[in-house]
C-alpha atoms as a PDB file:
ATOM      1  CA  UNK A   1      71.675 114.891  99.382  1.00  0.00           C
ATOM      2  CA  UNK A   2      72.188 117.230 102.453  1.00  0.00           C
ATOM      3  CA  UNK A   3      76.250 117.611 103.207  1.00  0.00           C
ATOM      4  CA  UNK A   4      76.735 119.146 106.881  1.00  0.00           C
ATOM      5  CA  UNK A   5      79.791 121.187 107.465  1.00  0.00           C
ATOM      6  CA  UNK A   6      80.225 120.320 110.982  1.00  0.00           C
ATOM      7  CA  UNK A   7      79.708 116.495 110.196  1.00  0.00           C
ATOM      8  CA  UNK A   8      82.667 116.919 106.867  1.00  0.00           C
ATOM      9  CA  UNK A   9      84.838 119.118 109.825  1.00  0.00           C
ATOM     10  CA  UNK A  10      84.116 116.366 113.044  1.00  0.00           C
ATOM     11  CA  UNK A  11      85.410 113.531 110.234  1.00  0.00           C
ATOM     12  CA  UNK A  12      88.060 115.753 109.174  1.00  0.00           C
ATOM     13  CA  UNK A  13      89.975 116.297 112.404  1.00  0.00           C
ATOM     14  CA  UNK A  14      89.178 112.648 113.766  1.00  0.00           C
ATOM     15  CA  UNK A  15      91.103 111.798 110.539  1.00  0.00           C
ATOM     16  CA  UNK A  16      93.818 114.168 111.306  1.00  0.00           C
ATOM     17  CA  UNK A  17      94.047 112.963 114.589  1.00  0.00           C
ATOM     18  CA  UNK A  18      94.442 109.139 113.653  1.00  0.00           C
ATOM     19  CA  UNK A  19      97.234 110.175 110.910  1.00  0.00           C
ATOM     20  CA  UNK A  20      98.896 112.429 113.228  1.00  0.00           C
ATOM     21  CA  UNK A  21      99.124 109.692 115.453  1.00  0.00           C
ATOM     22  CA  UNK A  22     100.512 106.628 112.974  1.00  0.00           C
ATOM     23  CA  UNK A  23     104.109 107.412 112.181  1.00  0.00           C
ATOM     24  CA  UNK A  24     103.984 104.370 109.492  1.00  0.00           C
ATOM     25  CA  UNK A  25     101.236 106.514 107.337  1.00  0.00           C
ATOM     26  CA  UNK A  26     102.360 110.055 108.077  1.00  0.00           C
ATOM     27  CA  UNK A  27     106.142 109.517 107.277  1.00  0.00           C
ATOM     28  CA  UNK A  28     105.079 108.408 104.106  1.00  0.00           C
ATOM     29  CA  UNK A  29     104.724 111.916 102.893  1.00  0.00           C
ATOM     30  CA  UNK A  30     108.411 112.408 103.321  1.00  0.00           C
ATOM     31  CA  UNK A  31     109.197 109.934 100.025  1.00  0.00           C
ATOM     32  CA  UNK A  32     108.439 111.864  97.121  1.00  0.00           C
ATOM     33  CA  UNK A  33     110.031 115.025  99.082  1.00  0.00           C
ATOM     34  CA  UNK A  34     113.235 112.931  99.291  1.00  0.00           C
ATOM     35  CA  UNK A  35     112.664 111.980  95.559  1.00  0.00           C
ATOM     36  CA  UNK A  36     112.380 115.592  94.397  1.00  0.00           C
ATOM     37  CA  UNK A  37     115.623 116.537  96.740  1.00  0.00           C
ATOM     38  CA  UNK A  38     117.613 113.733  95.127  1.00  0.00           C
ATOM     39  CA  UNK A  39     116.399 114.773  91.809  1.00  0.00           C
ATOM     40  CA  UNK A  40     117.249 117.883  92.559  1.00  0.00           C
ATOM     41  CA  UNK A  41     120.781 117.002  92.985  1.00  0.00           C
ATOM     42  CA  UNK A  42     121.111 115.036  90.340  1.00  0.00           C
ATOM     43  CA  UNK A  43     120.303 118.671  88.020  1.00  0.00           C
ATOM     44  CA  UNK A  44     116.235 117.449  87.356  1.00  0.00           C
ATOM     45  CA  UNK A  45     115.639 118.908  83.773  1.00  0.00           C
ATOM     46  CA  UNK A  46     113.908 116.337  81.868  1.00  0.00           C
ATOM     47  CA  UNK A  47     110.095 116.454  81.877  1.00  0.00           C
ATOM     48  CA  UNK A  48     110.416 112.830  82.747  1.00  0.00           C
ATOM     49  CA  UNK A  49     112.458 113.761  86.369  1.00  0.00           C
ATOM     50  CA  UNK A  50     109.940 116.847  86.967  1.00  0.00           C
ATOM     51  CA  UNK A  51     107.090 114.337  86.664  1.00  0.00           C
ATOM     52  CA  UNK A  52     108.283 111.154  88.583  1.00  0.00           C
ATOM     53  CA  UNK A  53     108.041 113.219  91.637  1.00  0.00           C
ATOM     54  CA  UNK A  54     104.636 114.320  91.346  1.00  0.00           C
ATOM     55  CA  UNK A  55     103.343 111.146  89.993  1.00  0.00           C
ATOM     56  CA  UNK A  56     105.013 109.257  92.876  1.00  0.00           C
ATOM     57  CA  UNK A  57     103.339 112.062  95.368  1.00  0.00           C
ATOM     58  CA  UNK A  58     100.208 110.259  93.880  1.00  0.00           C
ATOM     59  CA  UNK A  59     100.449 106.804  94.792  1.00  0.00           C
ATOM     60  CA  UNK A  60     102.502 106.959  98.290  1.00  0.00           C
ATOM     61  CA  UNK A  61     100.235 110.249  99.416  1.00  0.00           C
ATOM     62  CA  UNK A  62      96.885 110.323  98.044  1.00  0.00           C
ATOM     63  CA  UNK A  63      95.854 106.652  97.293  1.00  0.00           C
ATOM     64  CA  UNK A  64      98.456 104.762 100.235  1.00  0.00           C
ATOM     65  CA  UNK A  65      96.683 107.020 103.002  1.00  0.00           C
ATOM     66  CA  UNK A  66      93.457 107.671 101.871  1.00  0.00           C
ATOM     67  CA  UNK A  67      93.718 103.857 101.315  1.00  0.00           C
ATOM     68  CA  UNK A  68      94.745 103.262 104.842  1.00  0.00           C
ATOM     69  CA  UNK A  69      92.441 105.577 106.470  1.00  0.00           C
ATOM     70  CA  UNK A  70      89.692 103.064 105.252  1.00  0.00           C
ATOM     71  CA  UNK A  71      90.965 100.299 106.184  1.00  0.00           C
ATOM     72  CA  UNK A  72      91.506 101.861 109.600  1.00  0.00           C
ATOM     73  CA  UNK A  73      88.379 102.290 110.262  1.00  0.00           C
ATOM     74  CA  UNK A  74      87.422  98.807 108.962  1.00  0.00           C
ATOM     75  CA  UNK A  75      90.058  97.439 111.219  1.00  0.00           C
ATOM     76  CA  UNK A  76      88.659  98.671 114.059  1.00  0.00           C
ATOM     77  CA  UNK A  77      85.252  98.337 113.137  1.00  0.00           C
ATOM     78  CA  UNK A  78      84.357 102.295 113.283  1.00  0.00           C
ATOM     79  CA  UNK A  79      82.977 102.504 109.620  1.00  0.00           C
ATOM     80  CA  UNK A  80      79.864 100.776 110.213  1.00  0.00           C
ATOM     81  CA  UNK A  81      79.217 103.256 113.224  1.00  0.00           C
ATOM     82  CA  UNK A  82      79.911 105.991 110.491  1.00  0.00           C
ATOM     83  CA  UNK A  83      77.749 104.735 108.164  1.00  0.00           C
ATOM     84  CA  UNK A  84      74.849 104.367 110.609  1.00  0.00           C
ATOM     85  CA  UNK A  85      75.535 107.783 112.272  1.00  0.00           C
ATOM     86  CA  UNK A  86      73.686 110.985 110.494  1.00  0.00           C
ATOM     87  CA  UNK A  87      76.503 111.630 108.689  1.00  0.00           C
ATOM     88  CA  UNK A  88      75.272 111.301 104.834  1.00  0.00           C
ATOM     89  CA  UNK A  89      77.874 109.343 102.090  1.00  0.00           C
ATOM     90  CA  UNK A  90      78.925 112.840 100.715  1.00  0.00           C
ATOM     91  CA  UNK A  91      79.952 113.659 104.740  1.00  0.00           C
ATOM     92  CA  UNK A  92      81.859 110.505 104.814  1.00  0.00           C
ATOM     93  CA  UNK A  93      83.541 110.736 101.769  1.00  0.00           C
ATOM     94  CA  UNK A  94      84.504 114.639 102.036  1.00  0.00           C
ATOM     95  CA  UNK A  95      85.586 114.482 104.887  1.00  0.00           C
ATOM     96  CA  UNK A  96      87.943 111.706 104.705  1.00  0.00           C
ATOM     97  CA  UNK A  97      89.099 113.256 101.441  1.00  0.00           C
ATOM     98  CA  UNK A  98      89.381 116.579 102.365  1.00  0.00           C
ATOM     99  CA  UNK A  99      92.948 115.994 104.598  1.00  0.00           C
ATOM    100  CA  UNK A 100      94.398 113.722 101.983  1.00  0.00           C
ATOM    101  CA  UNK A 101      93.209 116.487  99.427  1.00  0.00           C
ATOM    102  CA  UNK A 102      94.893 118.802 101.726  1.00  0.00           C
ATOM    103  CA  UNK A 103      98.274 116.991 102.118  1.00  0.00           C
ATOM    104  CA  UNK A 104      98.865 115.991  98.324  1.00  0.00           C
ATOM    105  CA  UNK A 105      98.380 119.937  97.086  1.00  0.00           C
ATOM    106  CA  UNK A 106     101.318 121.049  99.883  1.00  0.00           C
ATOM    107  CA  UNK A 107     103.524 117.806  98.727  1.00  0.00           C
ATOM    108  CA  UNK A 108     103.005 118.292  94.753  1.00  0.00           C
ATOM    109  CA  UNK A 109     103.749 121.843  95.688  1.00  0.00           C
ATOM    110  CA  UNK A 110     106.910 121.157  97.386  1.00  0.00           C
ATOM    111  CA  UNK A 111     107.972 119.027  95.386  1.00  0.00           C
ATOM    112  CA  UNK A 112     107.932 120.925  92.075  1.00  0.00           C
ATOM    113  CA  UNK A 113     109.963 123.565  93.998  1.00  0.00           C
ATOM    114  CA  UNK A 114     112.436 121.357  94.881  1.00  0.00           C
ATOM    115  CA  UNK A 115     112.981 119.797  91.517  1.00  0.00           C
ATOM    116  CA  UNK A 116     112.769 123.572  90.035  1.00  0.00           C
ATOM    117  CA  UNK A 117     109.637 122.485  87.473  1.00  0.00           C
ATOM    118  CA  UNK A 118     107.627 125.833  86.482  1.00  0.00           C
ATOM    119  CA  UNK A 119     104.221 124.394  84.605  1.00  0.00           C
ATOM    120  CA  UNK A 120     104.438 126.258  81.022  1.00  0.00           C
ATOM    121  CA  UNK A 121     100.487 126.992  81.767  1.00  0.00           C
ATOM    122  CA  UNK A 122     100.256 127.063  85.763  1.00  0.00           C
ATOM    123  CA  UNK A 123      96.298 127.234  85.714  1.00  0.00           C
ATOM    124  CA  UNK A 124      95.825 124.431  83.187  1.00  0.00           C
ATOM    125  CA  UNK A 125      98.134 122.378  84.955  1.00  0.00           C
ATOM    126  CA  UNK A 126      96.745 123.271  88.302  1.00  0.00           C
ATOM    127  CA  UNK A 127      92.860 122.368  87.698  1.00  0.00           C
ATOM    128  CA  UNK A 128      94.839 118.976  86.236  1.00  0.00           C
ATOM    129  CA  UNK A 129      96.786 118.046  89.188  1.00  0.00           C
ATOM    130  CA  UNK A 130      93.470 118.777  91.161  1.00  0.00           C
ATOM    131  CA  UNK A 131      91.129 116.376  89.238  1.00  0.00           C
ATOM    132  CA  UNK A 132      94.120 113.580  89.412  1.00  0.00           C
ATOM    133  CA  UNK A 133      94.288 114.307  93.004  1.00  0.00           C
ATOM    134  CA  UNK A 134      90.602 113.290  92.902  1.00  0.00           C
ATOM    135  CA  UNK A 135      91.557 109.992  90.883  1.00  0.00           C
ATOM    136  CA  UNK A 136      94.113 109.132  93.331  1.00  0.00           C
ATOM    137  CA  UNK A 137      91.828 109.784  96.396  1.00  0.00           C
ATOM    138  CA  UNK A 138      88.857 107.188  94.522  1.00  0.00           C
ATOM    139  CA  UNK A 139      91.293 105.056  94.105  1.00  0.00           C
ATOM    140  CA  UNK A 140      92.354 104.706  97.581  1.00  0.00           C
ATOM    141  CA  UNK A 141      88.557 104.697  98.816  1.00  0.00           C
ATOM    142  CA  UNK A 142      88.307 101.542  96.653  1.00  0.00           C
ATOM    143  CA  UNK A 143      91.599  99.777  97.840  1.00  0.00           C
ATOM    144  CA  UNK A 144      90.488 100.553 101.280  1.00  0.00           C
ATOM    145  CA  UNK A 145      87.162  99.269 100.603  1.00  0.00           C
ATOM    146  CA  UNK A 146      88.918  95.473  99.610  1.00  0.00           C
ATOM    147  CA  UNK A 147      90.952  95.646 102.421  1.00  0.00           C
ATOM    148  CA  UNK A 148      90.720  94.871 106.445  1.00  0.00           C
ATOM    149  CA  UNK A 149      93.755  96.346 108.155  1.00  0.00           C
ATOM    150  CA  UNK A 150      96.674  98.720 107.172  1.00  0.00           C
ATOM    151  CA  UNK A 151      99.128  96.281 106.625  1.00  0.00           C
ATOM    152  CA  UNK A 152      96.945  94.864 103.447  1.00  0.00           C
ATOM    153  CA  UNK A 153      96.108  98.635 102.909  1.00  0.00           C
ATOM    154  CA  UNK A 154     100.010  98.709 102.115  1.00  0.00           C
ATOM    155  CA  UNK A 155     100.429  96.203  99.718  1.00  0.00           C
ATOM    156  CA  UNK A 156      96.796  96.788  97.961  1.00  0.00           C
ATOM    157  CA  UNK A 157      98.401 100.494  96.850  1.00  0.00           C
ATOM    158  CA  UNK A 158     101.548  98.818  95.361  1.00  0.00           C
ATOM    159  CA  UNK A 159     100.116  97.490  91.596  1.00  0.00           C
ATOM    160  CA  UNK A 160      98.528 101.426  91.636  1.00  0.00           C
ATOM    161  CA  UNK A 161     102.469 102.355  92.068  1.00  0.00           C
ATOM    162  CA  UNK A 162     103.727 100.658  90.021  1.00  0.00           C
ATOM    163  CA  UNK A 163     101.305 101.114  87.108  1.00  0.00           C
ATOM    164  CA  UNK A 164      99.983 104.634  87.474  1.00  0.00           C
ATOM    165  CA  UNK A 165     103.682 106.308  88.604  1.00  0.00           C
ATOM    166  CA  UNK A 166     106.139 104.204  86.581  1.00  0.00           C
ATOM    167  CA  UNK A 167     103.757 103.755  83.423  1.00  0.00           C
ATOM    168  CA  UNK A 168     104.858 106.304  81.567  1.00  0.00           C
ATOM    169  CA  UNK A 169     108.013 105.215  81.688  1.00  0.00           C
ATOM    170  CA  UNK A 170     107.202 102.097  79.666  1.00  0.00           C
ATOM    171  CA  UNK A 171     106.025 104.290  77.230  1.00  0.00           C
ATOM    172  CA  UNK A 172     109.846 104.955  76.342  1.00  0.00           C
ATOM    173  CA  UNK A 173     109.951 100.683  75.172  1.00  0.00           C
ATOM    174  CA  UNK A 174     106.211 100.883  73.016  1.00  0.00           C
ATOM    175  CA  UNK A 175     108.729 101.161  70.047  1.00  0.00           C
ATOM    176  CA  UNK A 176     110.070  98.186  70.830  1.00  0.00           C
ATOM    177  CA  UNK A 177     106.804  96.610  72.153  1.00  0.00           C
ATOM    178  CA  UNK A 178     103.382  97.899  71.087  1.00  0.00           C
ATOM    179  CA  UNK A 179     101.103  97.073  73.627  1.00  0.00           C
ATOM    180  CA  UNK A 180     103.200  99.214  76.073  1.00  0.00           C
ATOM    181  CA  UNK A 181     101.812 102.161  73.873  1.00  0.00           C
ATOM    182  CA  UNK A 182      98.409 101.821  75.961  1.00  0.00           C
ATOM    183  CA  UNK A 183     100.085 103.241  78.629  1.00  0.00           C
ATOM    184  CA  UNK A 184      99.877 106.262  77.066  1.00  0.00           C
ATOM    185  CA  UNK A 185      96.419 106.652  78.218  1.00  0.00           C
ATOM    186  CA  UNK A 186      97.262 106.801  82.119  1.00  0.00           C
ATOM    187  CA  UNK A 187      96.335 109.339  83.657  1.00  0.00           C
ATOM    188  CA  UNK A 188     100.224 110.050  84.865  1.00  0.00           C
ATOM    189  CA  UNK A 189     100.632 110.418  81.049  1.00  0.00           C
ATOM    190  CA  UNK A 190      98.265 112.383  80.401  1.00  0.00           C
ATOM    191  CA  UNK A 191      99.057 114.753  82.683  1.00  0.00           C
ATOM    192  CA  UNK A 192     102.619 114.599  80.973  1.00  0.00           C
ATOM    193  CA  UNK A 193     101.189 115.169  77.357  1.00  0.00           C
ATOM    194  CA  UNK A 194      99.303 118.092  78.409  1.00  0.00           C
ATOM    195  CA  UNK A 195     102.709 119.808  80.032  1.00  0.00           C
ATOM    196  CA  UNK A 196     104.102 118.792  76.600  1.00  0.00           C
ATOM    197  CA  UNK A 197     101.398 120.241  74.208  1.00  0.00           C
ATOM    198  CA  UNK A 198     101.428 123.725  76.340  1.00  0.00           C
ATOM    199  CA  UNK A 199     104.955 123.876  76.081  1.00  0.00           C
ATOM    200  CA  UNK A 200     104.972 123.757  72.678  1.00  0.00           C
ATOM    201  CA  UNK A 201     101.797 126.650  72.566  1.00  0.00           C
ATOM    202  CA  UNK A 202      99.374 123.536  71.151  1.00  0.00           C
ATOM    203  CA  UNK A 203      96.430 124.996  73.067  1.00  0.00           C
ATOM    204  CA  UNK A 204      93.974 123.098  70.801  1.00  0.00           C
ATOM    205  CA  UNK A 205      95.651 119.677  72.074  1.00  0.00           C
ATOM    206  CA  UNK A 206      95.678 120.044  75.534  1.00  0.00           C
ATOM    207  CA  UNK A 207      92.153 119.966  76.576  1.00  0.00           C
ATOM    208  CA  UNK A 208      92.141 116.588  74.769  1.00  0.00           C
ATOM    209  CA  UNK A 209      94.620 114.953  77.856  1.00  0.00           C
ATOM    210  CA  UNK A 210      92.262 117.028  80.905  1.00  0.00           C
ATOM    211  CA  UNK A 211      89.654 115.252  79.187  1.00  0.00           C
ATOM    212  CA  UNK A 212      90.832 111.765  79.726  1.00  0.00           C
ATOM    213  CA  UNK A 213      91.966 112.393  82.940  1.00  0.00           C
ATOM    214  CA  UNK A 214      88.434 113.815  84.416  1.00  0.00           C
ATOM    215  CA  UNK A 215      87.210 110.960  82.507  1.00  0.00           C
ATOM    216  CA  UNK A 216      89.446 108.625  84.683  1.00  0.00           C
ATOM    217  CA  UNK A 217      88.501 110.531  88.064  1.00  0.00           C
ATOM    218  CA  UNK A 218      84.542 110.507  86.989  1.00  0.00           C
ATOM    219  CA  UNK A 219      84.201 106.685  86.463  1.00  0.00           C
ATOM    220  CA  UNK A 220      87.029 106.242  89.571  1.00  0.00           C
ATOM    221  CA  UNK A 221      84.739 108.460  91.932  1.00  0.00           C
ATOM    222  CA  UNK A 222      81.781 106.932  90.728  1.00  0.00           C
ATOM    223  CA  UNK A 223      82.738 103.124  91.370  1.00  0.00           C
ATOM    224  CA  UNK A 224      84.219 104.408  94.839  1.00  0.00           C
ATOM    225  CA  UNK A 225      80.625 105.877  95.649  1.00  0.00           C
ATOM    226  CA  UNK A 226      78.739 102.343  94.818  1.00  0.00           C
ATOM    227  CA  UNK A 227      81.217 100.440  96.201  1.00  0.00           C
ATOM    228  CA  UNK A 228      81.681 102.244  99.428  1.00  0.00           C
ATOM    229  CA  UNK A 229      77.645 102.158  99.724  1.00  0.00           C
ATOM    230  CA  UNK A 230      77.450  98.633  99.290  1.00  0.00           C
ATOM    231  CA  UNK A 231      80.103  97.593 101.370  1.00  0.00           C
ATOM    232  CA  UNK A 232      79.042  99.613 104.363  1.00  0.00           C
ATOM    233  CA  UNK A 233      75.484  97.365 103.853  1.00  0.00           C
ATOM    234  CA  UNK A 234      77.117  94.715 103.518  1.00  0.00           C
ATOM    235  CA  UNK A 235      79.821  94.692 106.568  1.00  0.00           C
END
Protein backbone atom coordinates (compact mmCIF):
# COMPACT_ATOMS: atom_id res chain seq x y z
CA UNK A 1 0.00 0.00 0.00
CA UNK A 2 1.69 3.28 -1.25
CA UNK A 3 1.46 6.15 1.74
CA UNK A 4 2.26 9.74 0.14
CA UNK A 5 3.80 12.28 2.38
CA UNK A 6 2.28 15.21 0.82
CA UNK A 7 -1.26 13.48 0.81
CA UNK A 8 -0.60 12.43 5.11
CA UNK A 9 0.77 16.47 5.31
CA UNK A 10 -2.40 18.14 2.94
CA UNK A 11 -4.83 15.94 5.56
CA UNK A 12 -2.77 16.96 8.36
CA UNK A 13 -3.03 20.74 8.20
CA UNK A 14 -6.74 20.66 6.78
CA UNK A 15 -7.23 18.87 10.16
CA UNK A 16 -5.36 21.45 12.01
CA UNK A 17 -7.15 24.00 10.41
CA UNK A 18 -10.76 22.64 11.25
CA UNK A 19 -9.59 22.11 15.09
CA UNK A 20 -7.99 25.37 15.21
CA UNK A 21 -11.08 26.74 14.18
CA UNK A 22 -13.80 24.81 16.70
CA UNK A 23 -13.31 26.24 20.14
CA UNK A 24 -15.80 23.34 21.51
CA UNK A 25 -13.01 20.56 20.39
CA UNK A 26 -9.81 22.51 20.93
CA UNK A 27 -10.63 23.76 24.53
CA UNK A 28 -11.03 20.36 25.37
CA UNK A 29 -7.35 19.92 25.74
CA UNK A 30 -7.37 22.34 28.59
CA UNK A 31 -9.30 19.55 31.05
CA UNK A 32 -6.82 17.17 32.01
CA UNK A 33 -4.25 20.29 32.27
CA UNK A 34 -6.71 21.74 34.84
CA UNK A 35 -6.92 18.18 36.40
CA UNK A 36 -3.15 17.83 36.80
CA UNK A 37 -3.01 21.68 38.24
CA UNK A 38 -5.70 20.84 40.78
CA UNK A 39 -3.96 17.69 41.58
CA UNK A 40 -1.15 19.41 41.88
CA UNK A 41 -2.49 21.47 44.61
CA UNK A 42 -3.99 19.06 46.33
CA UNK A 43 0.07 17.50 46.93
CA UNK A 44 -0.54 14.52 43.88
CA UNK A 45 1.58 11.58 45.34
CA UNK A 46 -0.40 8.55 44.94
CA UNK A 47 0.16 6.55 41.74
CA UNK A 48 -3.57 6.67 41.53
CA UNK A 49 -3.54 10.92 41.26
CA UNK A 50 -0.33 10.71 38.82
CA UNK A 51 -2.40 8.41 36.60
CA UNK A 52 -5.99 9.95 36.55
CA UNK A 53 -4.48 12.75 34.68
CA UNK A 54 -2.96 10.93 31.99
CA UNK A 55 -5.68 8.46 31.64
CA UNK A 56 -8.22 11.32 31.46
CA UNK A 57 -5.72 13.05 28.70
CA UNK A 58 -6.86 9.78 26.89
CA UNK A 59 -10.43 9.93 26.59
CA UNK A 60 -11.13 13.92 26.40
CA UNK A 61 -7.85 14.32 23.89
CA UNK A 62 -7.15 11.42 21.83
CA UNK A 63 -10.49 9.49 21.38
CA UNK A 64 -13.15 12.89 21.94
CA UNK A 65 -11.22 14.68 18.95
CA UNK A 66 -10.02 12.17 16.87
CA UNK A 67 -13.68 11.05 17.39
CA UNK A 68 -15.00 14.36 16.32
CA UNK A 69 -12.75 14.95 13.50
CA UNK A 70 -14.68 11.95 11.86
CA UNK A 71 -17.69 12.81 12.42
CA UNK A 72 -16.83 16.23 11.00
CA UNK A 73 -16.16 15.19 8.02
CA UNK A 74 -19.23 12.88 7.93
CA UNK A 75 -21.27 15.85 8.90
CA UNK A 76 -20.40 17.68 6.18
CA UNK A 77 -20.17 15.03 3.83
CA UNK A 78 -16.22 15.51 3.00
CA UNK A 79 -15.22 11.82 3.85
CA UNK A 80 -16.65 10.27 0.92
CA UNK A 81 -14.68 12.91 -1.27
CA UNK A 82 -11.60 11.62 0.81
CA UNK A 83 -12.17 8.30 0.27
CA UNK A 84 -12.63 8.67 -3.49
CA UNK A 85 -9.66 11.12 -3.83
CA UNK A 86 -6.00 9.35 -4.40
CA UNK A 87 -5.38 9.51 -1.05
CA UNK A 88 -4.88 5.63 0.03
CA UNK A 89 -6.62 4.36 3.70
CA UNK A 90 -3.08 4.54 5.34
CA UNK A 91 -3.10 8.55 4.00
CA UNK A 92 -6.42 8.97 5.55
CA UNK A 93 -5.85 7.42 8.62
CA UNK A 94 -2.20 8.98 9.29
CA UNK A 95 -2.98 11.86 8.63
CA UNK A 96 -5.93 12.39 10.70
CA UNK A 97 -3.98 10.66 13.46
CA UNK A 98 -0.92 12.26 13.19
CA UNK A 99 -2.30 15.88 14.96
CA UNK A 100 -4.23 14.03 17.60
CA UNK A 101 -0.94 11.89 18.00
CA UNK A 102 0.73 15.16 18.16
CA UNK A 103 -1.51 16.90 20.77
CA UNK A 104 -1.88 13.90 23.34
CA UNK A 105 2.25 13.46 23.61
CA UNK A 106 2.50 17.56 24.54
CA UNK A 107 -0.72 17.11 27.02
CA UNK A 108 0.51 13.68 28.76
CA UNK A 109 3.73 15.59 28.88
CA UNK A 110 2.40 18.52 30.59
CA UNK A 111 0.55 17.01 32.57
CA UNK A 112 2.99 14.68 34.35
CA UNK A 113 5.00 17.89 35.00
CA UNK A 114 2.40 19.47 36.59
CA UNK A 115 1.40 16.68 38.88
CA UNK A 116 5.37 16.15 39.52
CA UNK A 117 5.12 12.15 38.30
CA UNK A 118 8.80 10.97 37.16
CA UNK A 119 8.12 7.31 35.33
CA UNK A 120 10.55 4.88 37.48
CA UNK A 121 11.59 3.54 33.76
CA UNK A 122 10.99 6.70 31.38
CA UNK A 123 11.62 4.58 28.10
CA UNK A 124 9.38 1.66 29.08
CA UNK A 125 6.79 3.92 30.05
CA UNK A 126 7.24 6.10 27.05
CA UNK A 127 6.91 3.34 24.13
CA UNK A 128 3.62 2.49 26.59
CA UNK A 129 1.97 5.75 26.60
CA UNK A 130 2.72 5.74 22.75
CA UNK A 131 0.98 2.41 21.84
CA UNK A 132 -2.13 3.57 24.24
CA UNK A 133 -2.07 6.75 22.42
CA UNK A 134 -2.62 4.48 19.39
CA UNK A 135 -5.60 2.64 21.29
CA UNK A 136 -7.16 5.83 22.09
CA UNK A 137 -6.80 7.26 18.50
CA UNK A 138 -8.66 3.59 17.04
CA UNK A 139 -10.96 4.10 19.30
CA UNK A 140 -12.03 7.44 18.29
CA UNK A 141 -11.82 6.42 14.43
CA UNK A 142 -14.49 3.85 15.41
CA UNK A 143 -16.81 6.21 17.51
CA UNK A 144 -16.53 8.60 14.70
CA UNK A 145 -17.28 5.99 12.28
CA UNK A 146 -21.02 5.32 14.29
CA UNK A 147 -21.58 8.75 14.46
CA UNK A 148 -23.02 11.75 12.06
CA UNK A 149 -22.23 15.08 13.67
CA UNK A 150 -20.07 16.34 16.65
CA UNK A 151 -22.64 16.69 19.00
CA UNK A 152 -23.22 12.63 18.92
CA UNK A 153 -19.34 12.53 18.51
CA UNK A 154 -19.58 13.98 22.21
CA UNK A 155 -21.66 11.72 23.87
CA UNK A 156 -20.35 8.46 21.79
CA UNK A 157 -16.72 9.19 23.75
CA UNK A 158 -18.46 9.30 27.19
CA UNK A 159 -18.93 5.17 28.05
CA UNK A 160 -14.91 5.19 26.71
CA UNK A 161 -14.53 7.84 29.77
CA UNK A 162 -15.98 6.48 31.94
CA UNK A 163 -14.74 2.90 31.51
CA UNK A 164 -11.21 3.23 30.20
CA UNK A 165 -10.20 6.49 32.68
CA UNK A 166 -12.19 5.70 35.84
CA UNK A 167 -11.80 1.75 35.58
CA UNK A 168 -9.10 1.36 37.52
CA UNK A 169 -10.55 2.91 40.09
CA UNK A 170 -13.15 0.17 40.52
CA UNK A 171 -10.45 -1.99 40.86
CA UNK A 172 -10.08 -0.54 44.55
CA UNK A 173 -14.06 -2.34 45.27
CA UNK A 174 -13.06 -6.06 43.32
CA UNK A 175 -12.56 -7.08 47.06
CA UNK A 176 -15.76 -6.35 47.75
CA UNK A 177 -17.15 -7.35 44.29
CA UNK A 178 -15.31 -9.78 42.01
CA UNK A 179 -16.30 -9.09 38.71
CA UNK A 180 -14.88 -5.52 39.13
CA UNK A 181 -11.45 -7.44 39.17
CA UNK A 182 -11.76 -7.62 35.18
CA UNK A 183 -11.03 -4.24 35.13
CA UNK A 184 -7.78 -5.00 35.81
CA UNK A 185 -7.20 -5.82 32.29
CA UNK A 186 -7.84 -2.15 30.86
CA UNK A 187 -5.52 -0.85 29.24
CA UNK A 188 -5.49 2.37 31.84
CA UNK A 189 -4.50 -0.46 34.27
CA UNK A 190 -2.19 -1.84 32.64
CA UNK A 191 -0.37 0.95 32.06
CA UNK A 192 -0.63 1.42 35.97
CA UNK A 193 0.73 -2.19 36.76
CA UNK A 194 3.62 -1.72 34.60
CA UNK A 195 4.62 1.79 36.57
CA UNK A 196 4.06 -0.49 39.61
CA UNK A 197 6.21 -3.59 38.66
CA UNK A 198 9.24 -1.09 37.52
CA UNK A 199 9.03 0.61 40.61
CA UNK A 200 9.51 -2.19 42.49
CA UNK A 201 12.72 -3.37 39.89
CA UNK A 202 10.21 -6.48 38.64
CA UNK A 203 11.64 -6.18 35.13
CA UNK A 204 10.47 -9.74 34.31
CA UNK A 205 6.70 -8.52 35.01
CA UNK A 206 6.45 -5.60 33.14
CA UNK A 207 6.60 -6.65 29.62
CA UNK A 208 3.62 -8.84 30.60
CA UNK A 209 1.19 -5.34 30.98
CA UNK A 210 2.95 -3.67 27.34
CA UNK A 211 1.82 -6.84 26.10
CA UNK A 212 -1.82 -6.50 26.79
CA UNK A 213 -1.90 -3.13 25.98
CA UNK A 214 -0.36 -3.51 22.22
CA UNK A 215 -2.68 -6.33 22.23
CA UNK A 216 -5.60 -3.85 22.91
CA UNK A 217 -4.22 -1.18 20.27
CA UNK A 218 -3.60 -4.19 17.55
CA UNK A 219 -7.20 -5.60 17.55
CA UNK A 220 -8.51 -1.64 18.21
CA UNK A 221 -6.49 -0.46 15.01
CA UNK A 222 -7.43 -3.35 13.19
CA UNK A 223 -11.38 -3.12 13.64
CA UNK A 224 -10.90 0.78 12.98
CA UNK A 225 -9.19 -0.17 9.53
CA UNK A 226 -12.28 -2.60 8.40
CA UNK A 227 -14.67 -0.54 9.72
CA UNK A 228 -13.53 2.73 8.34
CA UNK A 229 -13.20 0.79 4.80
CA UNK A 230 -16.55 -0.41 4.87
CA UNK A 231 -18.24 2.49 5.95
CA UNK A 232 -16.66 4.80 3.43
CA UNK A 233 -18.36 2.01 0.73
CA UNK A 234 -21.08 2.05 2.28
CA UNK A 235 -21.95 5.99 2.87
Amino acid sequence: MNVSINRIRAIFMKDYKEFSRNYAISTMVLLPLFLAFMYNRMGADTLDMYMMPINMTFAIVTTFIQCCLIAEEKENNTLRSLMMSPATIADILIGKSALVFAITAVIVALTMYMVGFSPSNLLLFTISLAISTIFYLALGIICGLFTKTVMEASVAVMPIMLIFSFGPMGLMLADTYPILGMLKGLPSAQLMLLEEHSRIGATADMWMPLLIISAWAIVALVIAIVLFNKRTKDD
